[in-house]
N, C-alpha and C. Protein backbone atom coordinates (compact mmCIF):
# COMPACT_ATOMS: atom_id res chain seq x y z
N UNK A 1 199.88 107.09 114.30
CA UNK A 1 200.49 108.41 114.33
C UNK A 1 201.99 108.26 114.58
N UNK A 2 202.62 108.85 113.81
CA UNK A 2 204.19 109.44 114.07
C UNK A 2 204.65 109.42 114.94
N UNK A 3 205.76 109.31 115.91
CA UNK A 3 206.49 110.30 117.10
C UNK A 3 206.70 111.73 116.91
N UNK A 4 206.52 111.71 115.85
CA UNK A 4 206.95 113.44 115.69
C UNK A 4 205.19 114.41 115.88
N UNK A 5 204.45 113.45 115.07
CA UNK A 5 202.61 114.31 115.28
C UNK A 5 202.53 113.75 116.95
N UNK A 6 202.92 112.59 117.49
CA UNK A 6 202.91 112.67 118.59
C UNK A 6 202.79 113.53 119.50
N UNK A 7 204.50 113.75 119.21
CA UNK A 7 204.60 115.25 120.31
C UNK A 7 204.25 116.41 119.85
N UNK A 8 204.00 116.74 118.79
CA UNK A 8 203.44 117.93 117.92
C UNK A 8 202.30 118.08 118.67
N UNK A 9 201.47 116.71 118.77
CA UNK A 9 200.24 117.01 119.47
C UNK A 9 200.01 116.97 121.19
N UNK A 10 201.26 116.63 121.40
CA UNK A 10 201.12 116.45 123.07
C UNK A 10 201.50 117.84 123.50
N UNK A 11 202.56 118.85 122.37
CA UNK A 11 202.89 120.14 122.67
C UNK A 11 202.14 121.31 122.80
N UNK A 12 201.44 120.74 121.85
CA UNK A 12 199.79 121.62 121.34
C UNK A 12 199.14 121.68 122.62
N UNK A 13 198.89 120.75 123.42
CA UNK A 13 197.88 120.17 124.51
C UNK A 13 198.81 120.81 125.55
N UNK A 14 199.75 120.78 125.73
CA UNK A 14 200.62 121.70 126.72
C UNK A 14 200.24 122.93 126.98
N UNK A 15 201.13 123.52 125.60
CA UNK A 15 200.77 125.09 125.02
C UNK A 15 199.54 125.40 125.48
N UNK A 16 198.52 124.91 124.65
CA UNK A 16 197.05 125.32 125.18
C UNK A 16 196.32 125.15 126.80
N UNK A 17 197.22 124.39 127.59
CA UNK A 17 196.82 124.12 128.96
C UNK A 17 197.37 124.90 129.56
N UNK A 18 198.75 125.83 129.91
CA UNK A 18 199.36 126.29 130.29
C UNK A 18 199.99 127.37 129.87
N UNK A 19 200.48 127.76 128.42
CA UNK A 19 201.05 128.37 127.66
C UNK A 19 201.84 128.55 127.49
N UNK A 20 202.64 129.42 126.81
CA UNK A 20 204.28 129.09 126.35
C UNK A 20 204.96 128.78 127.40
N UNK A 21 205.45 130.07 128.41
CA UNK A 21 206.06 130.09 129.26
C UNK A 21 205.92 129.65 130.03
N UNK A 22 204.95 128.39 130.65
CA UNK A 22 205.24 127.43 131.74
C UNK A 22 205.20 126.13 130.84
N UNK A 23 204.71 125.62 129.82
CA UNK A 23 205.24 124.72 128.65
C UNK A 23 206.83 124.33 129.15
N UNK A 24 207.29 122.80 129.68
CA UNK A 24 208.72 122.46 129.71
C UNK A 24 208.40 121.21 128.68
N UNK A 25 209.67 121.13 128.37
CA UNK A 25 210.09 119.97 127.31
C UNK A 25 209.61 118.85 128.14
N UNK A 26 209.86 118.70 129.74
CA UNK A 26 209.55 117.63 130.23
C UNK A 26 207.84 117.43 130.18
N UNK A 27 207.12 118.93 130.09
CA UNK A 27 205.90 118.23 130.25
C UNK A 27 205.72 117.72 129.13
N UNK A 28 205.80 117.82 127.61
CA UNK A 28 205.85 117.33 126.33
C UNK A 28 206.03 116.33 126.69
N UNK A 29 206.97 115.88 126.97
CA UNK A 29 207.62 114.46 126.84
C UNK A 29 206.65 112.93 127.71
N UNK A 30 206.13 114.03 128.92
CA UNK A 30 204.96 113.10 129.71
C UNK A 30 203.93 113.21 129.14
N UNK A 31 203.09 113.99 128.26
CA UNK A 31 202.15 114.03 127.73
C UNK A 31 202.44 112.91 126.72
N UNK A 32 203.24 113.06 125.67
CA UNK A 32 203.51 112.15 124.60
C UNK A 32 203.93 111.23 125.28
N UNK A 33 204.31 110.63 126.02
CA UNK A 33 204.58 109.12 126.97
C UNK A 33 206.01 108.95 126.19
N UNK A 34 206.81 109.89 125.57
CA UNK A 34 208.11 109.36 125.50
C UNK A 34 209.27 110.36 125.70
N UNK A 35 210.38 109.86 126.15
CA UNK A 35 211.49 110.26 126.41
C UNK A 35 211.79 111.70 126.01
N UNK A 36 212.11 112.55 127.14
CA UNK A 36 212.64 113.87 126.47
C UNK A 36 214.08 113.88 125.47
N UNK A 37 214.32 112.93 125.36
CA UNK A 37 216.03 112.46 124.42
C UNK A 37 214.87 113.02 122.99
N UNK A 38 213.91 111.91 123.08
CA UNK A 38 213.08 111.74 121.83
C UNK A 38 212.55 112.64 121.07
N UNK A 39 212.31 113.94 122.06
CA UNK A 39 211.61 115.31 121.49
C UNK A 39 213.01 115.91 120.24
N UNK A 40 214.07 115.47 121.14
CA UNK A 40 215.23 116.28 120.63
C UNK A 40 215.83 115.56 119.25
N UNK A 41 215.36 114.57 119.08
CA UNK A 41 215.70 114.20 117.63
C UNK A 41 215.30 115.02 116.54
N UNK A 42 213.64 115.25 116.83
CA UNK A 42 212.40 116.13 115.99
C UNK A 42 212.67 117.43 115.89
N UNK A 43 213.00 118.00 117.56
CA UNK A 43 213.58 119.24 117.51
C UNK A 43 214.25 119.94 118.19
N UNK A 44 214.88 121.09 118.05
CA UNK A 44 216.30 121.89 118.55
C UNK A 44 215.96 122.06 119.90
N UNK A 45 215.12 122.84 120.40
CA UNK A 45 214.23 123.66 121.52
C UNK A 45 212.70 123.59 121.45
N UNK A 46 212.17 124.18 122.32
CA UNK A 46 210.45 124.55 122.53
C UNK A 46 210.77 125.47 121.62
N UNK A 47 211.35 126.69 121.07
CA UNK A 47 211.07 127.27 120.47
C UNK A 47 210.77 127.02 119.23
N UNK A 48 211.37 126.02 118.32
CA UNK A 48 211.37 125.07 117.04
C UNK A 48 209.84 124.54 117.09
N UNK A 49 209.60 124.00 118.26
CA UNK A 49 208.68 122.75 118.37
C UNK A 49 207.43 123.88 118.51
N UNK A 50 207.67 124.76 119.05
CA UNK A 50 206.66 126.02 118.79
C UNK A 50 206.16 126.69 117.35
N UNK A 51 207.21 126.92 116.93
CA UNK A 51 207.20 127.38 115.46
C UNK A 51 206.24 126.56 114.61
N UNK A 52 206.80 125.01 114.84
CA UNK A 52 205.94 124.17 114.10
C UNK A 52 204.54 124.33 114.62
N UNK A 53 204.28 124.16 115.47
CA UNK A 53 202.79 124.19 115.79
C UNK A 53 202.02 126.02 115.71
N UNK A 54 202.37 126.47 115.62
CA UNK A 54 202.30 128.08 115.14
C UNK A 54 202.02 128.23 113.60
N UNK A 55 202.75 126.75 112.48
CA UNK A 55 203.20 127.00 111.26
C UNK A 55 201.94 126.62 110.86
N UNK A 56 201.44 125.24 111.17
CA UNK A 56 200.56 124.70 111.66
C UNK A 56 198.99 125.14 111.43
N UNK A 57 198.87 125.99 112.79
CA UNK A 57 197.73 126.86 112.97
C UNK A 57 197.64 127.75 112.30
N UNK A 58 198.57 128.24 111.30
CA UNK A 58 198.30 129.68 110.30
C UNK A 58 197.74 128.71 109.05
N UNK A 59 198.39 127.72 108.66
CA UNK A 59 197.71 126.82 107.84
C UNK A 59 196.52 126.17 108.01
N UNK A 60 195.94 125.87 109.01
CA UNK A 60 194.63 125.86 109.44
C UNK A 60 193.76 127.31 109.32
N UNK A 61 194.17 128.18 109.91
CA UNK A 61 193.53 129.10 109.68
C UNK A 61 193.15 129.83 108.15
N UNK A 62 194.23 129.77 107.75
CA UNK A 62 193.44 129.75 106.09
C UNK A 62 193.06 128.58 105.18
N UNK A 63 192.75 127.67 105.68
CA UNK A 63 192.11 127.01 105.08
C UNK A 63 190.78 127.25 105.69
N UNK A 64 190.59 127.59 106.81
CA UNK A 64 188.88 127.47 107.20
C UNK A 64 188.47 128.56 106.30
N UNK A 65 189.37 129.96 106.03
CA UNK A 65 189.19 131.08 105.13
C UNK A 65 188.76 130.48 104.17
N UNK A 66 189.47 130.08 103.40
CA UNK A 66 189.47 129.34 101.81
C UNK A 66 187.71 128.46 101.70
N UNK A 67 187.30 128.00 102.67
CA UNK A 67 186.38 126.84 102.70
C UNK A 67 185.08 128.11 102.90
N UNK A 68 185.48 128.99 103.23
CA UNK A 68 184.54 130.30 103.25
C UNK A 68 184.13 130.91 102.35
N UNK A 69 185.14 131.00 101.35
CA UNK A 69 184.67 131.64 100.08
C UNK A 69 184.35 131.09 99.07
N UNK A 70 182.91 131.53 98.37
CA UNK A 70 182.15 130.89 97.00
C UNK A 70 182.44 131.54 96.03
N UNK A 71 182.82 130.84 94.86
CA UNK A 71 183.11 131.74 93.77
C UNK A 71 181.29 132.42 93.15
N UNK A 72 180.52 131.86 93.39
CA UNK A 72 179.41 132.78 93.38
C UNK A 72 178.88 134.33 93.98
N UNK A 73 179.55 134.09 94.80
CA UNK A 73 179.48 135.61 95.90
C UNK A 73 180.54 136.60 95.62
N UNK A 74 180.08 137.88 96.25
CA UNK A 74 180.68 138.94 95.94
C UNK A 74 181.51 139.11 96.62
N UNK A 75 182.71 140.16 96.12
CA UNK A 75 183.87 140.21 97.12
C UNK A 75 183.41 140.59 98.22
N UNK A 76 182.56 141.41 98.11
CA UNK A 76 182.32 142.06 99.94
C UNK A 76 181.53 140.75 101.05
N UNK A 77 181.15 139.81 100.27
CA UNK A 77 180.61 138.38 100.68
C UNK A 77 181.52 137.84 101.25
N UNK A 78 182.32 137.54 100.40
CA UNK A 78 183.20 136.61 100.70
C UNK A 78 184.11 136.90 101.35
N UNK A 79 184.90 138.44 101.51
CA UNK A 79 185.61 138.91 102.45
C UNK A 79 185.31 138.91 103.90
N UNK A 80 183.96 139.28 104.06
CA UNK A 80 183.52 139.22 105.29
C UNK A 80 183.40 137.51 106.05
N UNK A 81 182.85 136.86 104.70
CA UNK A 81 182.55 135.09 105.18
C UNK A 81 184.31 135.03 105.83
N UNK A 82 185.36 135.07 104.64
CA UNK A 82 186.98 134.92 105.63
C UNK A 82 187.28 135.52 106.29
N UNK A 83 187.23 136.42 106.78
CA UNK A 83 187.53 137.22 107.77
C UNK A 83 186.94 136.87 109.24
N UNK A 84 185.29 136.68 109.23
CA UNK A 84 184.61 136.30 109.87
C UNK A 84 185.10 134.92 110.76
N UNK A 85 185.44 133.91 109.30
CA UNK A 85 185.59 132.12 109.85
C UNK A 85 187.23 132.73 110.50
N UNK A 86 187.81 133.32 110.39
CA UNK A 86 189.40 133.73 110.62
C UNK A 86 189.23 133.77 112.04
N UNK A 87 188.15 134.42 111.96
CA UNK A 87 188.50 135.49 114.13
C UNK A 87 187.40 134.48 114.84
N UNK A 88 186.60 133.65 114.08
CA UNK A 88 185.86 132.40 115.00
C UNK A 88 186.78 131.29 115.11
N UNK A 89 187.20 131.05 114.41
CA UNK A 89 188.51 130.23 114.89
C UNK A 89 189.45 130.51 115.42
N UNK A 90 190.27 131.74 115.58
CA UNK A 90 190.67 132.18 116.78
C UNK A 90 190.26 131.77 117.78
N UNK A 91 189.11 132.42 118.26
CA UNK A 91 188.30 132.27 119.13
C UNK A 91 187.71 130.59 119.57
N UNK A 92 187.74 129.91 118.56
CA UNK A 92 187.35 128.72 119.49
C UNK A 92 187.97 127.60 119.59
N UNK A 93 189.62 128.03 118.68
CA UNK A 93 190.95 126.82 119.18
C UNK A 93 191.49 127.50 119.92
N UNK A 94 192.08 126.39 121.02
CA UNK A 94 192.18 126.57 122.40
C UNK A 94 193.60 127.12 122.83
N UNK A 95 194.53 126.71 121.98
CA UNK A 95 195.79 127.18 122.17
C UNK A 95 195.73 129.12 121.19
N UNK A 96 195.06 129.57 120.60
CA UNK A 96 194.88 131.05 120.43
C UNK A 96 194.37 131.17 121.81
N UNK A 97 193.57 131.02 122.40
CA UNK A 97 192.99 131.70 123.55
C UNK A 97 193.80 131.77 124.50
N UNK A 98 194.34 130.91 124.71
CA UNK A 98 195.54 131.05 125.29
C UNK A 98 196.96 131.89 125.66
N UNK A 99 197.14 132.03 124.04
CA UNK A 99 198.14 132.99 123.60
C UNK A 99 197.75 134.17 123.72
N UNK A 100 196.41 134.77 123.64
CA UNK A 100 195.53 135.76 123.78
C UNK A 100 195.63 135.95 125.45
N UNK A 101 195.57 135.37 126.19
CA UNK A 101 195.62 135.45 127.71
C UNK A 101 197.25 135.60 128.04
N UNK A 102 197.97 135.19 127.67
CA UNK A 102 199.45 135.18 128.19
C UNK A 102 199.70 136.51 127.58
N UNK A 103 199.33 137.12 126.28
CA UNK A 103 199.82 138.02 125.30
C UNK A 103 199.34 138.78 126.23
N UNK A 104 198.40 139.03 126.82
CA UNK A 104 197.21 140.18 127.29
C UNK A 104 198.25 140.21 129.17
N UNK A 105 198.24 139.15 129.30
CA UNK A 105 198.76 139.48 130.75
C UNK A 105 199.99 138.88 131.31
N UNK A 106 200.51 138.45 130.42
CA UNK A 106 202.51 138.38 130.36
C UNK A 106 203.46 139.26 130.09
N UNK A 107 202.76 139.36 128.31
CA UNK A 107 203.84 139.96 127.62
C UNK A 107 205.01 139.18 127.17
N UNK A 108 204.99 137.55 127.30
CA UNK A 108 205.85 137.07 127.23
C UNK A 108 206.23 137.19 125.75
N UNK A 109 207.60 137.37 125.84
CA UNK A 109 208.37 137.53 124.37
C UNK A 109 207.77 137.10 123.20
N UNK A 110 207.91 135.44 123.49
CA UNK A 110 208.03 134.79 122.00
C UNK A 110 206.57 134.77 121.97
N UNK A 111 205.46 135.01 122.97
CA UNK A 111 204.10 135.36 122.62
C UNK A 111 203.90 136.17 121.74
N UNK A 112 204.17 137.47 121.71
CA UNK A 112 204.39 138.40 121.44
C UNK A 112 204.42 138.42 120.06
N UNK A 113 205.62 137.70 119.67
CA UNK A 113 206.35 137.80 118.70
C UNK A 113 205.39 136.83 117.37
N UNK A 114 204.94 135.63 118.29
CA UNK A 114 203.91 135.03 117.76
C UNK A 114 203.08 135.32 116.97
N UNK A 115 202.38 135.89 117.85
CA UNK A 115 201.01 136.86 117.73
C UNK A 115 201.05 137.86 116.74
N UNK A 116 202.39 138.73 116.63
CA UNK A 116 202.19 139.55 115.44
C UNK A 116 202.58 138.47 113.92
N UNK A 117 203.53 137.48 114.24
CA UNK A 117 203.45 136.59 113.06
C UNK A 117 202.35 136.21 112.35
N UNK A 118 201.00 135.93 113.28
CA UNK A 118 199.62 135.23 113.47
C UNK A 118 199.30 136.47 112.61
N UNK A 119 199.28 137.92 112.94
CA UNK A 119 197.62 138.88 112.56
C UNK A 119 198.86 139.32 111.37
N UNK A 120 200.25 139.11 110.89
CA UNK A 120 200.81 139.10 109.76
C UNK A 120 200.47 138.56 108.50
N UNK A 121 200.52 137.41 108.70
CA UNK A 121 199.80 136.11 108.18
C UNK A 121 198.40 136.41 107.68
N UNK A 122 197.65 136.58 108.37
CA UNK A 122 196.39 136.99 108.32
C UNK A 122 196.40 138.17 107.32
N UNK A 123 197.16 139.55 107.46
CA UNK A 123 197.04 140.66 106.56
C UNK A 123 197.55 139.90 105.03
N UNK A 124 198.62 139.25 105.25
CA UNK A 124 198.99 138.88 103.57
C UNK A 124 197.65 137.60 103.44
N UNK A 125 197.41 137.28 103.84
CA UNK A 125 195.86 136.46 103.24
C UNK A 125 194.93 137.31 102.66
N UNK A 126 194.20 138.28 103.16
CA UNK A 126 193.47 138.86 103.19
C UNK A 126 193.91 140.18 102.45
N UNK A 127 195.07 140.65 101.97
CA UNK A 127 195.94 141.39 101.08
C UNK A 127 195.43 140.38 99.47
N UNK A 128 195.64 139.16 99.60
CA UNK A 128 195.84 138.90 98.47
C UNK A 128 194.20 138.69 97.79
N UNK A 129 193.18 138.71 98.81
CA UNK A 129 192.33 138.38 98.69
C UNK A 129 191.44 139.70 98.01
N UNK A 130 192.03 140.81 98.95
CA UNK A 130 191.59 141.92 98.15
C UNK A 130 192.17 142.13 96.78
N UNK A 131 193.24 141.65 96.20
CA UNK A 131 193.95 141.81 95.21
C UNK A 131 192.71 141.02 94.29
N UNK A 132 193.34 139.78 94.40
CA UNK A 132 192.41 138.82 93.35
C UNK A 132 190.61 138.58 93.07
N UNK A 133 190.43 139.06 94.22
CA UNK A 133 188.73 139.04 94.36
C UNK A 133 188.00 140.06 94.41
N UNK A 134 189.03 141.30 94.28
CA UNK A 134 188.53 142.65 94.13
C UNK A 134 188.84 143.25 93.50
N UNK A 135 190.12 143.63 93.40
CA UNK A 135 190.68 144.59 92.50
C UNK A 135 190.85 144.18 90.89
N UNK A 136 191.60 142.66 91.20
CA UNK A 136 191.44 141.88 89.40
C UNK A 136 190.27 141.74 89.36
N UNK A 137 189.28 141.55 89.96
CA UNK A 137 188.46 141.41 89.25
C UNK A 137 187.16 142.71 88.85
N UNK A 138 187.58 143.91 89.05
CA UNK A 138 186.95 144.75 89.01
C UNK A 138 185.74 145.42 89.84
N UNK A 139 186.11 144.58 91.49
CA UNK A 139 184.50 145.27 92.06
C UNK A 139 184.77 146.05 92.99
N UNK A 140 186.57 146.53 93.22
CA UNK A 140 186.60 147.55 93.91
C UNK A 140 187.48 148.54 93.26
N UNK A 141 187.41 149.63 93.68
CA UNK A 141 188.62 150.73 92.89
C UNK A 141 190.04 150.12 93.35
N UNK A 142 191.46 150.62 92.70
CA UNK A 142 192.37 150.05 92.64
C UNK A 142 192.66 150.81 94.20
N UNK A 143 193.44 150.29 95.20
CA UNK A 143 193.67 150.49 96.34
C UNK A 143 195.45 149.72 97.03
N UNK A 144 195.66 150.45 98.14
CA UNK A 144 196.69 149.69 98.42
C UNK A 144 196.06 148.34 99.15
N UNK A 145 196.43 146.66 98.54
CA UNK A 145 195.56 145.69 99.72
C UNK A 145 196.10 145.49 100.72
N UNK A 146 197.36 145.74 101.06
CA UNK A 146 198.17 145.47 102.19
C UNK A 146 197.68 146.73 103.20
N UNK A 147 197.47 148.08 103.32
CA UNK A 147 196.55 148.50 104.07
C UNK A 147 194.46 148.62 103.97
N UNK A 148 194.85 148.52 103.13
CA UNK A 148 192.87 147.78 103.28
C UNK A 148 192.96 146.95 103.79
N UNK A 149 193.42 145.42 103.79
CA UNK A 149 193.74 144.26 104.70
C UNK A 149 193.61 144.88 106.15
N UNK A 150 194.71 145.50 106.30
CA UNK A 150 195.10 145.80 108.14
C UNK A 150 193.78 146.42 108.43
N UNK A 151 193.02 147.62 107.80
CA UNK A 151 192.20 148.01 108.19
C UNK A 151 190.91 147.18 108.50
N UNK A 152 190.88 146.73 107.52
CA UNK A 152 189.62 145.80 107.70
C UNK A 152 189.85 144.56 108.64
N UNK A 153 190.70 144.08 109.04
CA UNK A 153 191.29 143.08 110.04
C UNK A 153 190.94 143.82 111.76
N UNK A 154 191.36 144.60 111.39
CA UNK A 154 190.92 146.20 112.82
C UNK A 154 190.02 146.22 113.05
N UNK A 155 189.44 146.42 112.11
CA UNK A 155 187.81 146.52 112.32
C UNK A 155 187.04 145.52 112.83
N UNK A 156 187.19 144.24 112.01
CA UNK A 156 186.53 143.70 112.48
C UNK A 156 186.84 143.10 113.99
N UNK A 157 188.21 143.08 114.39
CA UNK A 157 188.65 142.88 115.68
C UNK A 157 188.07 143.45 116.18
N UNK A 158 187.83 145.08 116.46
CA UNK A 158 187.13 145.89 117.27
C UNK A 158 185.46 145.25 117.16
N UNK A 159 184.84 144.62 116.12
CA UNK A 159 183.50 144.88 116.40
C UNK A 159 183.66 143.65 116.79
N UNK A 160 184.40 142.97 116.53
CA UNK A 160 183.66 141.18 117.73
C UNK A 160 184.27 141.32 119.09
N UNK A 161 185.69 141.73 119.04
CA UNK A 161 186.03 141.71 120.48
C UNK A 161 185.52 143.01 121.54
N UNK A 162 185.93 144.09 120.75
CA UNK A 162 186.05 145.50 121.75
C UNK A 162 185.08 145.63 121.69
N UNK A 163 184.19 145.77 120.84
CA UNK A 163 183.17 146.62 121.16
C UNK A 163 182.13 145.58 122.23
N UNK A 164 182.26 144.45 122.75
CA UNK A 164 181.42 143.52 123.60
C UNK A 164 181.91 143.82 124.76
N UNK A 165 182.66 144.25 124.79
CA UNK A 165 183.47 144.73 126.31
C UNK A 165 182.62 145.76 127.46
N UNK A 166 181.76 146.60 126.54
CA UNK A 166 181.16 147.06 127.03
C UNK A 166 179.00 147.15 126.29
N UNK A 167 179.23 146.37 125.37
CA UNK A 167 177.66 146.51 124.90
C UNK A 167 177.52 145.04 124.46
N UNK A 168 176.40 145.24 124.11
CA UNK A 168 176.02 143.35 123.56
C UNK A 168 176.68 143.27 122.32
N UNK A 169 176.95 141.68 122.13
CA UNK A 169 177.80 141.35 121.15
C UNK A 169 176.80 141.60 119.08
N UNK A 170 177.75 141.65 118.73
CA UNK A 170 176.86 142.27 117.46
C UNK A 170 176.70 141.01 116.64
N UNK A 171 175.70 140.72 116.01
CA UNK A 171 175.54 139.61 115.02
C UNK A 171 176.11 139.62 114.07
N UNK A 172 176.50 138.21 113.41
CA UNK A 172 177.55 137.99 112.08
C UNK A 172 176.06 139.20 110.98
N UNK A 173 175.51 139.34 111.10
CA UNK A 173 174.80 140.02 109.94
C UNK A 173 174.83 141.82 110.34
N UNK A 174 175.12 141.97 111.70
CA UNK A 174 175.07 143.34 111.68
C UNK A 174 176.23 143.92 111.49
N UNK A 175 177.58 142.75 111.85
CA UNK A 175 178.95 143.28 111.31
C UNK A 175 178.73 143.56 109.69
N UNK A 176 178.32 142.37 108.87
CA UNK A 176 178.62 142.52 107.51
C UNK A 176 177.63 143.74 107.13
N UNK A 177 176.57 144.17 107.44
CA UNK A 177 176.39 145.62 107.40
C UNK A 177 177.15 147.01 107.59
N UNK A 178 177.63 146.69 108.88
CA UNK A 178 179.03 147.52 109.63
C UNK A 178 179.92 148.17 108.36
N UNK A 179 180.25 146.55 108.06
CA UNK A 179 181.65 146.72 106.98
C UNK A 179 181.11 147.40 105.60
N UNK A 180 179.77 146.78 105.04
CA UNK A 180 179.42 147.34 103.92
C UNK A 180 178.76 148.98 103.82
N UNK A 181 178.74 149.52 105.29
CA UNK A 181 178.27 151.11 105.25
C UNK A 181 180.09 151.86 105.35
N UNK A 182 180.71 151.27 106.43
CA UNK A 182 181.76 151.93 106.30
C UNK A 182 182.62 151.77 105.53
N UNK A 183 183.10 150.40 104.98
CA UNK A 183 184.37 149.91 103.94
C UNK A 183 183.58 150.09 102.31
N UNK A 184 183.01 148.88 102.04
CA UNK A 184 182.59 148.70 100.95
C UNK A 184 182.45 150.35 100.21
N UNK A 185 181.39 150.52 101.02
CA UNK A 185 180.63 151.91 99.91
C UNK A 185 181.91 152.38 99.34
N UNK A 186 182.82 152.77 100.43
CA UNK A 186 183.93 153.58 100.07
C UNK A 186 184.70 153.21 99.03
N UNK A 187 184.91 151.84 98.73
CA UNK A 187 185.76 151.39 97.55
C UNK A 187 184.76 151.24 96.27
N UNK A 188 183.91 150.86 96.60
CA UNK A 188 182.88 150.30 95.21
C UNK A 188 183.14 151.75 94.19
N UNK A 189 183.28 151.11 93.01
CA UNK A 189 183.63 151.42 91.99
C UNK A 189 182.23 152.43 91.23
């Protein structure tokens, strides 16, 4: 491995142990076993060295999307399969949970700022997805995808996270019901 995936990955392991705002260059630098001079070749600030690993995880995250969808299945299949693998991976890499805890009870800035980059990211994925897998191809009426995206991103946030807050958690099969009584019907052609 690199010096640079080095600390990429010793930053990661930071971030996710602690989170942004107690994250110092020095702990990077003891995690990766080298010199804080050394971080600064790779990069400007934590904020840089953040970005990258942020750039990172949005690229991971759609690829687990991508590995979700069959060209055999229907858009409302396959929307739900990415959407679905989207917010379980959230959920079970360690530096989102994280950011999710600091976001929830900091407020810290560049969290913040993160985080809407993150569920940004996510809408133009899932924008384009309604475009090409629905609309070109004829299995939903023509729609705006950049708010169908947000909506359906909402939604399903609310039914895995919010709505467990107070009732039992809902199964991957009773969401994709969820979505196909309230979303689908509504667009199907």
């Amino acid at each position: 491995m690199d010096r640079k995936q080095l600390i990429v990955k010793a930053a990661t392991k930071s971030f996710s142990l602690f989170g942004y705002k107690a994250t110092t260059m020095d702990q990077v630098a003891k995690i990766a076993n080298v010199g804080k001079g050394t971080i600064y070749t790779f990069f400007k600030n934590k904020e840089e060295l953040f970005d990258e690993i942020i750039s990172s995880l949005i690229k991971e995250m759609k690829s687990e999307a991508e590995q979700a969808i069959d060209s055999e299945r229907s858009f409302q299949e396959n929307l739900h399969r990415a959407l679905y693998r989207i917010l379980e991976y959230r959920m079970e890499h360690q530096l989102t949970i994280k950011l999710f805890q600091e976001e929830r009870e900091m407020g810290t800035p560049a969290v913040l700022e993160v985080m809407a980059r993150l569920e940004k990211e996510i809408i133009q994925y899932i924008a384009g997805k309604v475009q090409t897998l629905g609309i070109d191809k004829g299995e939903i009426k023509q729609c705006d995808p950049q708010l169908t995206a947000f909506i359906m991103l909402k939604l399903y946030i609310s039914l895995i996270f919010d709505w467990e807050k107070e009732h039992p958690p809902l199964e991957k099969q009773e969401i994709a019901e969820l979505l196909e009584q309230y979303v689908f019907k509504g667009l199907s052609i």
